[in-house]
PDB file of N, CA and C in Angstrom:
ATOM      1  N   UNK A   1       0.841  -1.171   0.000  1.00  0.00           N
ATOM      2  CA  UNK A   1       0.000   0.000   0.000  1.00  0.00           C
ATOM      3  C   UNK A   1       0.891   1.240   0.000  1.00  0.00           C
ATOM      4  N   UNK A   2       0.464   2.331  -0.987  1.00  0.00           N
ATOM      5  CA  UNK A   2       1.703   3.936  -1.109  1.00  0.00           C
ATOM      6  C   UNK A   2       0.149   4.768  -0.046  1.00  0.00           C
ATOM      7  N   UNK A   3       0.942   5.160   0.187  1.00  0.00           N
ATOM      8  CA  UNK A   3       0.027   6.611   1.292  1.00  0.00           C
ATOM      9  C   UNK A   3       0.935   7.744   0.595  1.00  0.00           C
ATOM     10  N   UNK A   4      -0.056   8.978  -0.234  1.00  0.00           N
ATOM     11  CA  UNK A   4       1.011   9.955  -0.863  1.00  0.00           C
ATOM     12  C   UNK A   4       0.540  11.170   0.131  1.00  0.00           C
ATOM     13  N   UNK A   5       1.476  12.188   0.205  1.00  0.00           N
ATOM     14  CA  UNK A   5       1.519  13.288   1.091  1.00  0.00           C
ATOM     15  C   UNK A   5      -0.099  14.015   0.879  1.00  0.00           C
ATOM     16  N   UNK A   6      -0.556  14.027   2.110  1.00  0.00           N
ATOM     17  CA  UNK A   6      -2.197  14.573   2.367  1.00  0.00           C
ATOM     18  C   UNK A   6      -2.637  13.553   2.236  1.00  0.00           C
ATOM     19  N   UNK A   7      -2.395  12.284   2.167  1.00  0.00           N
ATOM     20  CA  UNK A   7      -3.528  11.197   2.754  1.00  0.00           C
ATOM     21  C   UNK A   7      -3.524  11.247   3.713  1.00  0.00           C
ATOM     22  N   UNK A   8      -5.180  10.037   4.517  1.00  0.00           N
ATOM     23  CA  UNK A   8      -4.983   9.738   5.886  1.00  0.00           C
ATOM     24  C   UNK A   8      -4.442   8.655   5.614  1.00  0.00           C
ATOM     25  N   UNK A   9      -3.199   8.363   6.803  1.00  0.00           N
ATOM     26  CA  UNK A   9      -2.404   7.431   7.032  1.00  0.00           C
ATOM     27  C   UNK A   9      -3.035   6.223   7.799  1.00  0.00           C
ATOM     28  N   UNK A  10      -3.338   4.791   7.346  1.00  0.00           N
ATOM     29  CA  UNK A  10      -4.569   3.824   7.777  1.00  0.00           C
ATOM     30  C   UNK A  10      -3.890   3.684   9.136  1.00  0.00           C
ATOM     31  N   UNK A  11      -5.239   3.243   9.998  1.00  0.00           N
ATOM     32  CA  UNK A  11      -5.128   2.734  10.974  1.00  0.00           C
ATOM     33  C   UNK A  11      -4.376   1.752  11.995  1.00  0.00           C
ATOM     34  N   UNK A  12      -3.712   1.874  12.728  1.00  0.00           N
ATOM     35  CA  UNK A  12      -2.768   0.868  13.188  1.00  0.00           C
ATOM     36  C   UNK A  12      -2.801   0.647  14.565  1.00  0.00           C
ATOM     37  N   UNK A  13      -2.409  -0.383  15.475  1.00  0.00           N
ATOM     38  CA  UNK A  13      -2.653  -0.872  16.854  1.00  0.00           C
ATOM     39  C   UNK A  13      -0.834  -1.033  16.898  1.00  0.00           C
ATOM     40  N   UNK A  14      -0.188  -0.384  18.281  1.00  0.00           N
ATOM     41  CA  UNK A  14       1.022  -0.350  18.475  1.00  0.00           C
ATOM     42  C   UNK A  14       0.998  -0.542  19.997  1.00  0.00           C
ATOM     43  N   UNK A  15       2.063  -1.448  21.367  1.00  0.00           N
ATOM     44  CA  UNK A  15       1.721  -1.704  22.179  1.00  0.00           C
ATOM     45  C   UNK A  15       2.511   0.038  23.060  1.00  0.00           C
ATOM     46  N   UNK A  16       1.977   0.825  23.959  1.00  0.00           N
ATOM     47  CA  UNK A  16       2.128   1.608  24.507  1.00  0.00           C
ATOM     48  C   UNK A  16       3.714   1.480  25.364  1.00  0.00           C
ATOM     49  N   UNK A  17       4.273   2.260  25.387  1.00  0.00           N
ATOM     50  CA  UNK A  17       5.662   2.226  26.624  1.00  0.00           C
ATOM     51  C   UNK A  17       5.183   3.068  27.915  1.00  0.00           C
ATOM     52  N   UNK A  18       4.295   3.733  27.890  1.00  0.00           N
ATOM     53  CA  UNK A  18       4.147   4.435  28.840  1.00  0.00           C
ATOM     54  C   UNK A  18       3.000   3.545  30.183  1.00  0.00           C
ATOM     55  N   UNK A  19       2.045   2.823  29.409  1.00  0.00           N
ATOM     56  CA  UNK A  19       1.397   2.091  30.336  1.00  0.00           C
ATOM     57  C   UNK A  19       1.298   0.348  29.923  1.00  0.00           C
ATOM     58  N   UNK A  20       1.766  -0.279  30.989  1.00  0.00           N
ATOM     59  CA  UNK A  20       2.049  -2.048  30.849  1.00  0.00           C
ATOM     60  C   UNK A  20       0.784  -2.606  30.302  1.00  0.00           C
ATOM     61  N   UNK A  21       0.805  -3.506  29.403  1.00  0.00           N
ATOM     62  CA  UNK A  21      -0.706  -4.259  28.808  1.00  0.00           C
ATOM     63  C   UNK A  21      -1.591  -3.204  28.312  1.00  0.00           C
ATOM     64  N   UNK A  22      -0.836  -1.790  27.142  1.00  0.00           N
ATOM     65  CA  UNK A  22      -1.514  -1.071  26.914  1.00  0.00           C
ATOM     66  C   UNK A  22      -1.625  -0.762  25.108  1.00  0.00           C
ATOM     67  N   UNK A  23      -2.590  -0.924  24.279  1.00  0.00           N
ATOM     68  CA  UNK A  23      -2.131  -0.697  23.289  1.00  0.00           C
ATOM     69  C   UNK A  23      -3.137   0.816  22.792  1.00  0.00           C
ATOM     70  N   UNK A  24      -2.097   1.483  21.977  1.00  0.00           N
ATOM     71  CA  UNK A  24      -2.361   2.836  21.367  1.00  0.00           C
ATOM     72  C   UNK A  24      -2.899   2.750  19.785  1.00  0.00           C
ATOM     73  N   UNK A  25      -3.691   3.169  19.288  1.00  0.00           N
ATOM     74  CA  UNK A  25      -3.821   3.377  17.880  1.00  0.00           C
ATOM     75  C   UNK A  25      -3.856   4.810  17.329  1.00  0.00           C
ATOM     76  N   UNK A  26      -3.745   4.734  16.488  1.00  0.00           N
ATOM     77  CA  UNK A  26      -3.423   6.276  15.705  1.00  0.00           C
ATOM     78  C   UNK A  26      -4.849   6.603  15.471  1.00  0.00           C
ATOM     79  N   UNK A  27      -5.733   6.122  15.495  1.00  0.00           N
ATOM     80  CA  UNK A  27      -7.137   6.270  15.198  1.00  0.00           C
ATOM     81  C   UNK A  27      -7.683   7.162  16.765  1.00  0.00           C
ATOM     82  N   UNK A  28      -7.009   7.005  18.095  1.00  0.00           N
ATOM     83  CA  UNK A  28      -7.587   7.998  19.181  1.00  0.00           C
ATOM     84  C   UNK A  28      -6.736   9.289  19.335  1.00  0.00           C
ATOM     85  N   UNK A  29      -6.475   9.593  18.111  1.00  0.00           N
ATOM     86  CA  UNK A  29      -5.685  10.698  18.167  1.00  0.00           C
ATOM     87  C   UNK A  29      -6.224  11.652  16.680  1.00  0.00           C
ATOM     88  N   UNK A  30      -7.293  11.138  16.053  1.00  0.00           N
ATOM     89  CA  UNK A  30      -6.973  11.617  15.387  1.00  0.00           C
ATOM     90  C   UNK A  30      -8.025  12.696  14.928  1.00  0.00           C
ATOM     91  N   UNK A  31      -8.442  13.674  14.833  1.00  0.00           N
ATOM     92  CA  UNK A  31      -8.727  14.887  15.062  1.00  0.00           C
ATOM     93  C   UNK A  31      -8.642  15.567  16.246  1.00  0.00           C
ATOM     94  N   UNK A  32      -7.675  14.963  17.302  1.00  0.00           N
ATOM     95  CA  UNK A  32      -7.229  15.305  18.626  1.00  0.00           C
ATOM     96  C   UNK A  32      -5.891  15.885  18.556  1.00  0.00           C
ATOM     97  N   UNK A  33      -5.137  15.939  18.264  1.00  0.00           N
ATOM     98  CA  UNK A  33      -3.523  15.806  18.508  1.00  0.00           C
ATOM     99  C   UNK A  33      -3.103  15.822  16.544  1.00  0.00           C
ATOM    100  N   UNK A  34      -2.118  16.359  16.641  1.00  0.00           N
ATOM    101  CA  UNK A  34      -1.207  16.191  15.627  1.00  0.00           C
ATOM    102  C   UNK A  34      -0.036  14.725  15.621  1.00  0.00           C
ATOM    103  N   UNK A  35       0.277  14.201  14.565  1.00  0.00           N
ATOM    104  CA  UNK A  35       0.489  13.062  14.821  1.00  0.00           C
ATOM    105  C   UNK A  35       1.940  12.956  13.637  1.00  0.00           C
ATOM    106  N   UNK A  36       3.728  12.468  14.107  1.00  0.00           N
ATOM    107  CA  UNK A  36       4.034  12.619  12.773  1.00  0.00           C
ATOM    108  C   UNK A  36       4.414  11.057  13.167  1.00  0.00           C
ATOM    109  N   UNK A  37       4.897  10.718  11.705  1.00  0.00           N
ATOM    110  CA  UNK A  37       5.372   9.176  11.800  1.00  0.00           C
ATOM    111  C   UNK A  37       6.628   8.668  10.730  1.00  0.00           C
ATOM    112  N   UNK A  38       7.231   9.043  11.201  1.00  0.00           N
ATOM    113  CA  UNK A  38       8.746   8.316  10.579  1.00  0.00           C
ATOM    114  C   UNK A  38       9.548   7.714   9.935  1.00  0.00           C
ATOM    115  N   UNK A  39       9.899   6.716   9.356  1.00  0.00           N
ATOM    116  CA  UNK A  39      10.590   6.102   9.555  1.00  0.00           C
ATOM    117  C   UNK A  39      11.852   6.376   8.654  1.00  0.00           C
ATOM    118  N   UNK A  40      12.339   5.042   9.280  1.00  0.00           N
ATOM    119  CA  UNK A  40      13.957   5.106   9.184  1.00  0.00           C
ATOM    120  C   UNK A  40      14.577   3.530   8.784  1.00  0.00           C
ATOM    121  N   UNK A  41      13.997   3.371   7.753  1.00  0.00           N
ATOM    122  CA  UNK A  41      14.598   2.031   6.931  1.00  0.00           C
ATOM    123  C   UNK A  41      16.222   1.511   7.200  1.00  0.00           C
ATOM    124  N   UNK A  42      16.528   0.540   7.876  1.00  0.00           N
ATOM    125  CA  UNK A  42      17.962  -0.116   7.995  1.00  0.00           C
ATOM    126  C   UNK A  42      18.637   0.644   9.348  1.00  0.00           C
ATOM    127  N   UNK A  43      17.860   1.521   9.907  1.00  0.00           N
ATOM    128  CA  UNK A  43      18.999   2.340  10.727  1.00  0.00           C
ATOM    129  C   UNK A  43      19.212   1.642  11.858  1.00  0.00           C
ATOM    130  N   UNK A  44      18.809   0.303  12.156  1.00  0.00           N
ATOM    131  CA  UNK A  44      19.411   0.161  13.381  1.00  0.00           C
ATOM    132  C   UNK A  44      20.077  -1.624  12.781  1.00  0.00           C
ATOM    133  N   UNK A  45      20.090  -1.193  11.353  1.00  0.00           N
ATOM    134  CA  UNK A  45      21.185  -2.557  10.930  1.00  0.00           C
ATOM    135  C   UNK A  45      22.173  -2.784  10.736  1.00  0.00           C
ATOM    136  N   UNK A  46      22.858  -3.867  10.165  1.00  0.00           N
ATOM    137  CA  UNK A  46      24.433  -3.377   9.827  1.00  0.00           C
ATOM    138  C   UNK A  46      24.668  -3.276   8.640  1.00  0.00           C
ATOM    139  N   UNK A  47      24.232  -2.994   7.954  1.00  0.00           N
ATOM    140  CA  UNK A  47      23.836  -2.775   6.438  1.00  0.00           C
ATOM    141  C   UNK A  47      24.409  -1.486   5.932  1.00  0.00           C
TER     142      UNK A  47
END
């Protein structure tokens, strides 16, 4: 799936660090909060 700049970015379930047995989705944030999302392909490889 491509998501191009000004789409909404689909829905996802990620487990929380801040509270134990907690999971977050981008979906309760979203006309709440601004939201950015990242990534960073290979950066924590040895590649």
């Amino acid at each position: 799936m491509t998501v191009a700049v000004g789409d909404l970015a689909p829905d996802f379930e990620l487990a929380s660090h801040l509270a134990k047995d907690k999971k977050i989705r981008l979906s309760d944030f979203r006309g709440r909060k601004n939201v950015l999302i990242a990534f960073y392909p290979l950066a924590w490889t040895a590649v």
